[in-house]
Protein backbone atom coordinates (compact mmCIF):
# COMPACT_ATOMS: atom_id res chain seq x y z
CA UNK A 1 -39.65 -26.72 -7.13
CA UNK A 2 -39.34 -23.55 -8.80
CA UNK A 3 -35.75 -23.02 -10.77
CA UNK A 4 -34.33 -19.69 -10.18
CA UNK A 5 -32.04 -19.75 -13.16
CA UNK A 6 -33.44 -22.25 -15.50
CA UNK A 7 -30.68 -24.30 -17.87
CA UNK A 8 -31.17 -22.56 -21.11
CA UNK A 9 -31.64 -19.35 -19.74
CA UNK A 10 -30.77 -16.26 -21.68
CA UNK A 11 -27.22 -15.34 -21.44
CA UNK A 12 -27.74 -11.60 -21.19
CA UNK A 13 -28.45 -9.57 -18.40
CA UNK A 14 -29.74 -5.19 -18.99
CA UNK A 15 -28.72 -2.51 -16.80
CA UNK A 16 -28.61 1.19 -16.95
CA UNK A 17 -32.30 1.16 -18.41
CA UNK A 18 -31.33 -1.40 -20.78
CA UNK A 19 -28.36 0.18 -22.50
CA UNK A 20 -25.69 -2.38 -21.71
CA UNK A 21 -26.56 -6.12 -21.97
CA UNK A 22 -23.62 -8.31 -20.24
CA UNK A 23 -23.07 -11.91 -19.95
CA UNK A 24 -23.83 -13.00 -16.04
CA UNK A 25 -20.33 -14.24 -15.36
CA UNK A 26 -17.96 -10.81 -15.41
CA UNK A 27 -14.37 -11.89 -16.06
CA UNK A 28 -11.90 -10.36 -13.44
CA UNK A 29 -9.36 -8.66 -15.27
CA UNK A 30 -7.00 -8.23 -12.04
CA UNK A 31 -4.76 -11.19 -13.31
CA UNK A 32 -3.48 -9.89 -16.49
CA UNK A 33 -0.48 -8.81 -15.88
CA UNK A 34 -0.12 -9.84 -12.50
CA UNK A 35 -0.43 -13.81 -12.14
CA UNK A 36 -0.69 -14.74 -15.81
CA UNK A 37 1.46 -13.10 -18.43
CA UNK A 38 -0.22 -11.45 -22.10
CA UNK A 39 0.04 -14.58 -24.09
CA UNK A 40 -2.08 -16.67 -21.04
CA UNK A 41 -3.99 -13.82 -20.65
CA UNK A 42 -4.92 -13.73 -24.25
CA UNK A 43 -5.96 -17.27 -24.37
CA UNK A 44 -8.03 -16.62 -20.94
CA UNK A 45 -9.90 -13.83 -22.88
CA UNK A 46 -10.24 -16.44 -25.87
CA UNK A 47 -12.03 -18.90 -23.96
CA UNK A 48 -13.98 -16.23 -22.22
CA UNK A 49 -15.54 -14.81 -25.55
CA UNK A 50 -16.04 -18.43 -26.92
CA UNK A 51 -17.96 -19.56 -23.82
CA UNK A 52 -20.49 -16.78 -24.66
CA UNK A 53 -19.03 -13.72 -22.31
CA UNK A 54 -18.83 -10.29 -23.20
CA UNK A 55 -17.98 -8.55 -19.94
CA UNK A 56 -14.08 -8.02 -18.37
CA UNK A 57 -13.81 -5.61 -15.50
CA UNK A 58 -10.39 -4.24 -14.61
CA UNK A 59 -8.85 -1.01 -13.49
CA UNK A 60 -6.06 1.82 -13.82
CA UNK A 61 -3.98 0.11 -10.79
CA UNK A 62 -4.01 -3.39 -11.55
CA UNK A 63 -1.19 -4.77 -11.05
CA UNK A 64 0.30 -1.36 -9.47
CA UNK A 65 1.24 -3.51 -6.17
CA UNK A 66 3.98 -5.18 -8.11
CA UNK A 67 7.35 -4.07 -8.56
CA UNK A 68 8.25 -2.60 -11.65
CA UNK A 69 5.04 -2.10 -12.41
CA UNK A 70 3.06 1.39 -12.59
CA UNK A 71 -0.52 0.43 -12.84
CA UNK A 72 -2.48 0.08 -16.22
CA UNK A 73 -1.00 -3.29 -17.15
CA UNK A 74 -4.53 -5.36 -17.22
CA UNK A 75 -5.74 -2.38 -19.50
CA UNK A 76 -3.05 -2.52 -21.61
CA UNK A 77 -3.61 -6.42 -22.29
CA UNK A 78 -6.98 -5.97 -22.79
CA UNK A 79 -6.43 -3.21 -25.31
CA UNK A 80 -4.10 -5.21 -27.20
CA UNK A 81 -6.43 -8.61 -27.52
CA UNK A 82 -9.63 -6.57 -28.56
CA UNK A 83 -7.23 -4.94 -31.31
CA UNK A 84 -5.56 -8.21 -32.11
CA UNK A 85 -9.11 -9.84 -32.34
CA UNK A 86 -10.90 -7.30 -34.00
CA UNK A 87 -13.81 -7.46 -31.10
CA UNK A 88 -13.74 -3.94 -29.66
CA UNK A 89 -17.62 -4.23 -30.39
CA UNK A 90 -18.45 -7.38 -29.07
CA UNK A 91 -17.07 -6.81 -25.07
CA UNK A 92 -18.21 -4.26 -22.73
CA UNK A 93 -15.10 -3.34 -20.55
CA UNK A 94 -15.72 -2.01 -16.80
CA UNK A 95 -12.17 -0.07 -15.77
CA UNK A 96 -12.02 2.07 -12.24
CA UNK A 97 -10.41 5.55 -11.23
CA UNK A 98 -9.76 6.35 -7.59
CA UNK A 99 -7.56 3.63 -5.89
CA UNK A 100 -3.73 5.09 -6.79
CA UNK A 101 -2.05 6.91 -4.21
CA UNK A 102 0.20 9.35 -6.03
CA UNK A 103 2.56 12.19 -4.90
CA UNK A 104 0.15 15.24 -5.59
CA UNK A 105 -3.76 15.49 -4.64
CA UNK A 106 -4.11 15.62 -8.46
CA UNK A 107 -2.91 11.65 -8.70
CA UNK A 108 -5.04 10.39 -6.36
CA UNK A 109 -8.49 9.68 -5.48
CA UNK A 110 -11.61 11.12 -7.22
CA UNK A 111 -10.40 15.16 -7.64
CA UNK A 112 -11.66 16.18 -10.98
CA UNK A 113 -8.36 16.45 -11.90
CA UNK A 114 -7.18 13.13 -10.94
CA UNK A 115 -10.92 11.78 -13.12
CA UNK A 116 -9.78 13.70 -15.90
CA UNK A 117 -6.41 12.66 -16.67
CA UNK A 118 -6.89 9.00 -15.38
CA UNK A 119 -9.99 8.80 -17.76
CA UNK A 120 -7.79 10.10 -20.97
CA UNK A 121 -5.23 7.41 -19.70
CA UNK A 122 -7.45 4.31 -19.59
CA UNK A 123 -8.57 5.50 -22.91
CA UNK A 124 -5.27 5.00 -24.56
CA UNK A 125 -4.52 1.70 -23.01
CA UNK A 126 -7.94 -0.01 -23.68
CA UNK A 127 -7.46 1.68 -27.36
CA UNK A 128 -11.34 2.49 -27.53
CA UNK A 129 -12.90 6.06 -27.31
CA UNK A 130 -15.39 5.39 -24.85
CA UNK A 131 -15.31 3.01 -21.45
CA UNK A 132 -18.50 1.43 -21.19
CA UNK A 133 -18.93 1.35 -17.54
CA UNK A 134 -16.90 3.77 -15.35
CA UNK A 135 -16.18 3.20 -11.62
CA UNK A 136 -15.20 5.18 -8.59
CA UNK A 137 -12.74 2.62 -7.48
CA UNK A 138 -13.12 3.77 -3.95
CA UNK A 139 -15.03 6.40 -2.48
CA UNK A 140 -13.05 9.33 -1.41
CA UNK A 141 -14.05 11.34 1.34
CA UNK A 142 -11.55 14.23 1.36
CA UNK A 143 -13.06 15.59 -2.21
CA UNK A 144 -16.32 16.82 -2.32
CA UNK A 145 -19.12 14.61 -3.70
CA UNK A 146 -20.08 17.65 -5.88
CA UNK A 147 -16.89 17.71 -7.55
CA UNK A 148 -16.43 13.90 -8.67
CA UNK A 149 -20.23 13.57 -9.34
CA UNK A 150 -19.76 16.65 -11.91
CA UNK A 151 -16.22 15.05 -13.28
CA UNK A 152 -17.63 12.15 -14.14
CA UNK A 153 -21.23 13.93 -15.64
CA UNK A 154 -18.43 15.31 -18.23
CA UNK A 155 -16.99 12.17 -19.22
CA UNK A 156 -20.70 10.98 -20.50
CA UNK A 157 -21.38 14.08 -21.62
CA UNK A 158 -18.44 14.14 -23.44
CA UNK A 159 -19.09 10.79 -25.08
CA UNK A 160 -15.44 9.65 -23.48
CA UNK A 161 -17.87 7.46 -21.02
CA UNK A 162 -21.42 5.23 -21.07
CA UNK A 163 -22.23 4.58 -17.83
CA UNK A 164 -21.03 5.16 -14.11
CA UNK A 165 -20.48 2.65 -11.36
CA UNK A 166 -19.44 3.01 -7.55
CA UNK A 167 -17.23 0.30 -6.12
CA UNK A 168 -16.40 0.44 -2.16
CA UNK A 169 -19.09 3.00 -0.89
CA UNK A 170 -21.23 2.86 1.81
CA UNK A 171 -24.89 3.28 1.75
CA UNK A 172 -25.13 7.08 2.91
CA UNK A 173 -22.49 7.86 0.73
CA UNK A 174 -24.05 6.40 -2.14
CA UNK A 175 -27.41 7.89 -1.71
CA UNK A 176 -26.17 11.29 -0.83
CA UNK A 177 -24.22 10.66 -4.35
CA UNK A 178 -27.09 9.17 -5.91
CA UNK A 179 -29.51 12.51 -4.44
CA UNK A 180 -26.99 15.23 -5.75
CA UNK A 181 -26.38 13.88 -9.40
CA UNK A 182 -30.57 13.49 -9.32
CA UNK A 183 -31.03 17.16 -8.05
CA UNK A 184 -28.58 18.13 -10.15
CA UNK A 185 -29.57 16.89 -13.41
CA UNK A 186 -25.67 15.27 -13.51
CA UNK A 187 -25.06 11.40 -14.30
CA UNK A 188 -25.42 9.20 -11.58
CA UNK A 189 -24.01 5.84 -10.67
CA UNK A 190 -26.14 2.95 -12.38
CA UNK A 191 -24.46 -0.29 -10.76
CA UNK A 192 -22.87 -0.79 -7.79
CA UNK A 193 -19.53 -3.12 -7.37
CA UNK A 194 -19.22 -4.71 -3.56
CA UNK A 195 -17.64 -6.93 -1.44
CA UNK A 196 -20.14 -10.37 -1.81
CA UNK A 197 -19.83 -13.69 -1.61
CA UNK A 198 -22.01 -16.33 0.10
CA UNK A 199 -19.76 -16.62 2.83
CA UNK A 200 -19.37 -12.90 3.08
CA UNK A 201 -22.82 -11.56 3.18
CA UNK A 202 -23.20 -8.74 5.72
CA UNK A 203 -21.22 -6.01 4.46
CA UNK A 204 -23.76 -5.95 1.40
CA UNK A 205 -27.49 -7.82 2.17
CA UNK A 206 -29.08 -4.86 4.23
CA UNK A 207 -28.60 -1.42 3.49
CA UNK A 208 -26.68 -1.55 0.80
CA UNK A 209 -28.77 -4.43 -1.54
CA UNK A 210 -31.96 -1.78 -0.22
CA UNK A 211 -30.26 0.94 -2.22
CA UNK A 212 -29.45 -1.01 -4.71
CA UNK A 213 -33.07 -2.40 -5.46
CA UNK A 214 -34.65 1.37 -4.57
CA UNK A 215 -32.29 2.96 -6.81
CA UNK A 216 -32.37 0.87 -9.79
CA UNK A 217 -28.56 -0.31 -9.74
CA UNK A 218 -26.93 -3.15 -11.29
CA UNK A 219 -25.15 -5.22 -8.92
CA UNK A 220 -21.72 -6.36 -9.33
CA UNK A 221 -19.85 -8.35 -6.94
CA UNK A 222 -16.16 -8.66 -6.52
CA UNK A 223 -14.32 -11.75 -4.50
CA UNK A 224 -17.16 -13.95 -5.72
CA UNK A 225 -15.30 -17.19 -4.95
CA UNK A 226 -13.93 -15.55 -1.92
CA UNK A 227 -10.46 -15.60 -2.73
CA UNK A 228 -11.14 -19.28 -4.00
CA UNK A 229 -12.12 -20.57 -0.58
CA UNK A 230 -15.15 -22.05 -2.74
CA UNK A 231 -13.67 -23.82 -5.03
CA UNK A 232 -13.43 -26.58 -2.94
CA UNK A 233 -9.12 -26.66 -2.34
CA UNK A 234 -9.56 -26.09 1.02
CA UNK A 235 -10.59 -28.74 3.30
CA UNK A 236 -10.86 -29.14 6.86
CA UNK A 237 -8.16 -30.57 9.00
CA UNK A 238 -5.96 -29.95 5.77
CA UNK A 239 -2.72 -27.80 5.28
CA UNK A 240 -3.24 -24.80 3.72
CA UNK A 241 -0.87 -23.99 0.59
CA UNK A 242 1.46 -21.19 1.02
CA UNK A 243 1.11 -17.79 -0.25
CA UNK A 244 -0.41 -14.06 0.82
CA UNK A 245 -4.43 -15.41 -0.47
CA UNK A 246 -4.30 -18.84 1.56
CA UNK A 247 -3.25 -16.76 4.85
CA UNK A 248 -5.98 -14.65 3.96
CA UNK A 249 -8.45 -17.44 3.30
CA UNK A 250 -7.06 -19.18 6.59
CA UNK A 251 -8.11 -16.18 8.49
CA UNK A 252 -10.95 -15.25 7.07
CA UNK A 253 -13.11 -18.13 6.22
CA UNK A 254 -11.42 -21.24 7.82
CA UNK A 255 -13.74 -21.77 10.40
CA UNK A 256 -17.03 -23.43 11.47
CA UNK A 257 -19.11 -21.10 9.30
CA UNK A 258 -17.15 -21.23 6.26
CA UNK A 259 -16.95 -24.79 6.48
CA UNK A 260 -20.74 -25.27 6.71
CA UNK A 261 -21.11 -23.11 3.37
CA UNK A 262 -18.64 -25.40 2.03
CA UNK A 263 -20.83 -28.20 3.05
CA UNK A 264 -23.86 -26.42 1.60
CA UNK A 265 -22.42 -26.06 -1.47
CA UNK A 266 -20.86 -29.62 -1.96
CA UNK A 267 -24.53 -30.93 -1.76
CA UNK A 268 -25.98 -28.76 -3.46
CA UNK A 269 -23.19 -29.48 -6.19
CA UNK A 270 -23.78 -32.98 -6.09
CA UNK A 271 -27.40 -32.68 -7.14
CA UNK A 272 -26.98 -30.30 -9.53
CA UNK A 273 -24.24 -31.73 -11.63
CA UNK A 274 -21.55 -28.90 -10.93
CA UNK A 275 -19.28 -28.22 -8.99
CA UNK A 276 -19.09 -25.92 -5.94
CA UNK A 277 -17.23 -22.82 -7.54
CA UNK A 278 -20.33 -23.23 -10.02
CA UNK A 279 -22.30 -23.62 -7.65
CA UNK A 280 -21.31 -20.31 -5.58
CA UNK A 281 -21.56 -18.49 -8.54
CA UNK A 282 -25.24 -19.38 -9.73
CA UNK A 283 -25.76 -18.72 -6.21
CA UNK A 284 -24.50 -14.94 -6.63
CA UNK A 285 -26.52 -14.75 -10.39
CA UNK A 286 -29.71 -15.27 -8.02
CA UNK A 287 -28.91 -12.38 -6.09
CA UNK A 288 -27.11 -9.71 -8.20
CA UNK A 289 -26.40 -9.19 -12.10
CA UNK A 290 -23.09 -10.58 -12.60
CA UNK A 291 -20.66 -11.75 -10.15
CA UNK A 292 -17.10 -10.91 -11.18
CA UNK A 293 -14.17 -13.80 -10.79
CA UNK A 294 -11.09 -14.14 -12.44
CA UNK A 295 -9.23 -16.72 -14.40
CA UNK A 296 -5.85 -17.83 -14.54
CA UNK A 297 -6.20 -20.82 -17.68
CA UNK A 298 -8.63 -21.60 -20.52
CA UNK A 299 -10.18 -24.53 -18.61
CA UNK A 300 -10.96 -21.96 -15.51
CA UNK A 301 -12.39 -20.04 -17.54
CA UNK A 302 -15.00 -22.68 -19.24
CA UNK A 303 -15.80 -23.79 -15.43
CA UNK A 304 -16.62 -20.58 -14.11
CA UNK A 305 -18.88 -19.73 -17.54
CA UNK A 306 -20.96 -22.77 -16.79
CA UNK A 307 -22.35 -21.36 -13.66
CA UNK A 308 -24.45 -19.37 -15.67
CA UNK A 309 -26.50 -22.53 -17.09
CA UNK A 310 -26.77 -24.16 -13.78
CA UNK A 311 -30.03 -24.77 -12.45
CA UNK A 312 -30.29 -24.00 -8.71
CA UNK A 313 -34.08 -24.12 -7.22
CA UNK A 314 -35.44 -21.97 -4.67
CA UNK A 315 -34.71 -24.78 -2.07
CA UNK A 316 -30.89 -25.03 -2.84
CA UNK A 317 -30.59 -20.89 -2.69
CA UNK A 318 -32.15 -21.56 0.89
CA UNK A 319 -30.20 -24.26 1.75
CA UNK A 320 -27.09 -22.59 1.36
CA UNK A 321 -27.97 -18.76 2.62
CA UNK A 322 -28.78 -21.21 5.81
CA UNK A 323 -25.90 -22.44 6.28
């Protein structure tokens, strides 16, 4: 059987004709800050870099939805451990612009204004003078496409930005984007970051992966372990642990379908040597660039890198899209 991401396989994926090289396992950044504090976040990014992976993906509002807090906090972290390690060079950092809800149309959504001065902000927390891949956070419907097309065209113009993303947008929204920045001569979106996971596959296979592959876009998919329902902590006739993510998981994928991914995957694991977080993962690397997931210890972090040397064959990607 043919192996759809062979063992030793090269540990770099190009996008954005080539310019930017990343590792296939993005680290979610939305932790620092939040669940893990700077010294555990340091030691997250630590093990991240030493397992091979150059790639961390946050934005200005994480962790905004915690008290006290103001947004910018997993920037800031980051900022500090690429000073503190002297590796500014060696990561690529993804950061977003467009989710905060502020008191004036200029702090909010994806005005030029609001791209402008959250841009210059990012830049000071990171500590670097350019963000190598910019998203729209969310797409933004009350601003004309013309306007935050152009706004971000100045950032890489400007040199203040490397490459543009879109998070959250729906396919006619991202080709009319896509078509105006073209026609325009302007910048346009090279990767695309969705909602995808193997047991959340609609909102993204279809239109939106057709774009994606007609357009040239990288592909990079958030809630890859689908809020950790992969992972394997969740079990049929089992209690599920407390907290906001397990009522979400309950909801979401505690039912006859997500248990026969589950299944899928714990076969497929047992074959393969991995386990079924792993497993999900190189599932994702056969279908998009880099999944994103987060981390919350050192030893997280070394399981989720392995996914990208686990060897999955065109009958195990089968056997668990069937399921």
């Amino acid at each position: 059987m043919t192996s759809l991401v062979p063992p030793e396989a090269t540990l770099r994926r190009p996008f954005a004709d080539g310019t930017l090289k990343v590792h296939p396992l993005c680290l979610g950044g939305n932790v620092f800050g939040w669940s893990i504090d700077e010294p555990t976040s340091f030691a997250v990014l630590d093990a991240y870099r030493e397992a091979g992976g150059n790639f961390v993906d946050t934005a200005d509002s994480y962790s905004a939805w915690i008290p006290g807090h103001v947004g910018g906090e997993s920037e800031t972290i980051i900022g500090k451990w690429m000073k503190a390690r002297g590796v500014r060079h060696e990561m690529i950092i993804a950061t977003k612009v467009g989710s905060l809800q502020g008191d004036t149309p200029d702090q909010k959504g994806l005005k030029a204004t609001h791209i402008e001065k959250a841009a210059e902000a990012s830049l000071r927390r990171l500590q670097v003078e350019t963000i190598d891949l910019y998203y729209a956070h969310k797409d933004d419907e009350e601003t004309p496409l013309e306007e935050t097309v152009t706004a971000f065209d100045k950032l890489v113009k400007a040199g203040k930005v490397r490459v543009l993303g879109a998070s959250n947008y729906k396919p006619e929204r991202l080709t009319a984007a896509l078509d105006l920045a073209e026609k325009a001569g302007l910048a346009r979106f090279a990767a695309l970051q969705p909602h995808y996971n193997v047991v959340e596959r609609g909102g993204f296979e279809g239109q939106l992966a057709a774009v994606c592959a007609a357009r040239g876009l990288a592909v990079f998919p958030y809630f890859a372990l689908a809020r950790g329902f992969v992972t394997g902590k969740y079990r049929r006739g089992e209690a599920v642990p407390e907290g906001t993510r397990s009522e979400a998981v309950k909801s979401t994928y505690m039912n006859e379908h997500g248990f026969a991914v589950l299944d899928a995957l714990a076969r497929v694991a047992k074959r393969v040597d991995a386990t079924t977080a792993e497993v999900a993962l190189a599932w994702l690397m056969t279908k998009t660039t880099a999944p994103i997931a987060g981390a919350t210890s050192p030893d997280h972090v070394r399981e989720l890198t392995r996914a990208a040397r686990v060897a999955l064959s065109e009958a195990d990607v089968r056997e668990i899209a069937n399921a």
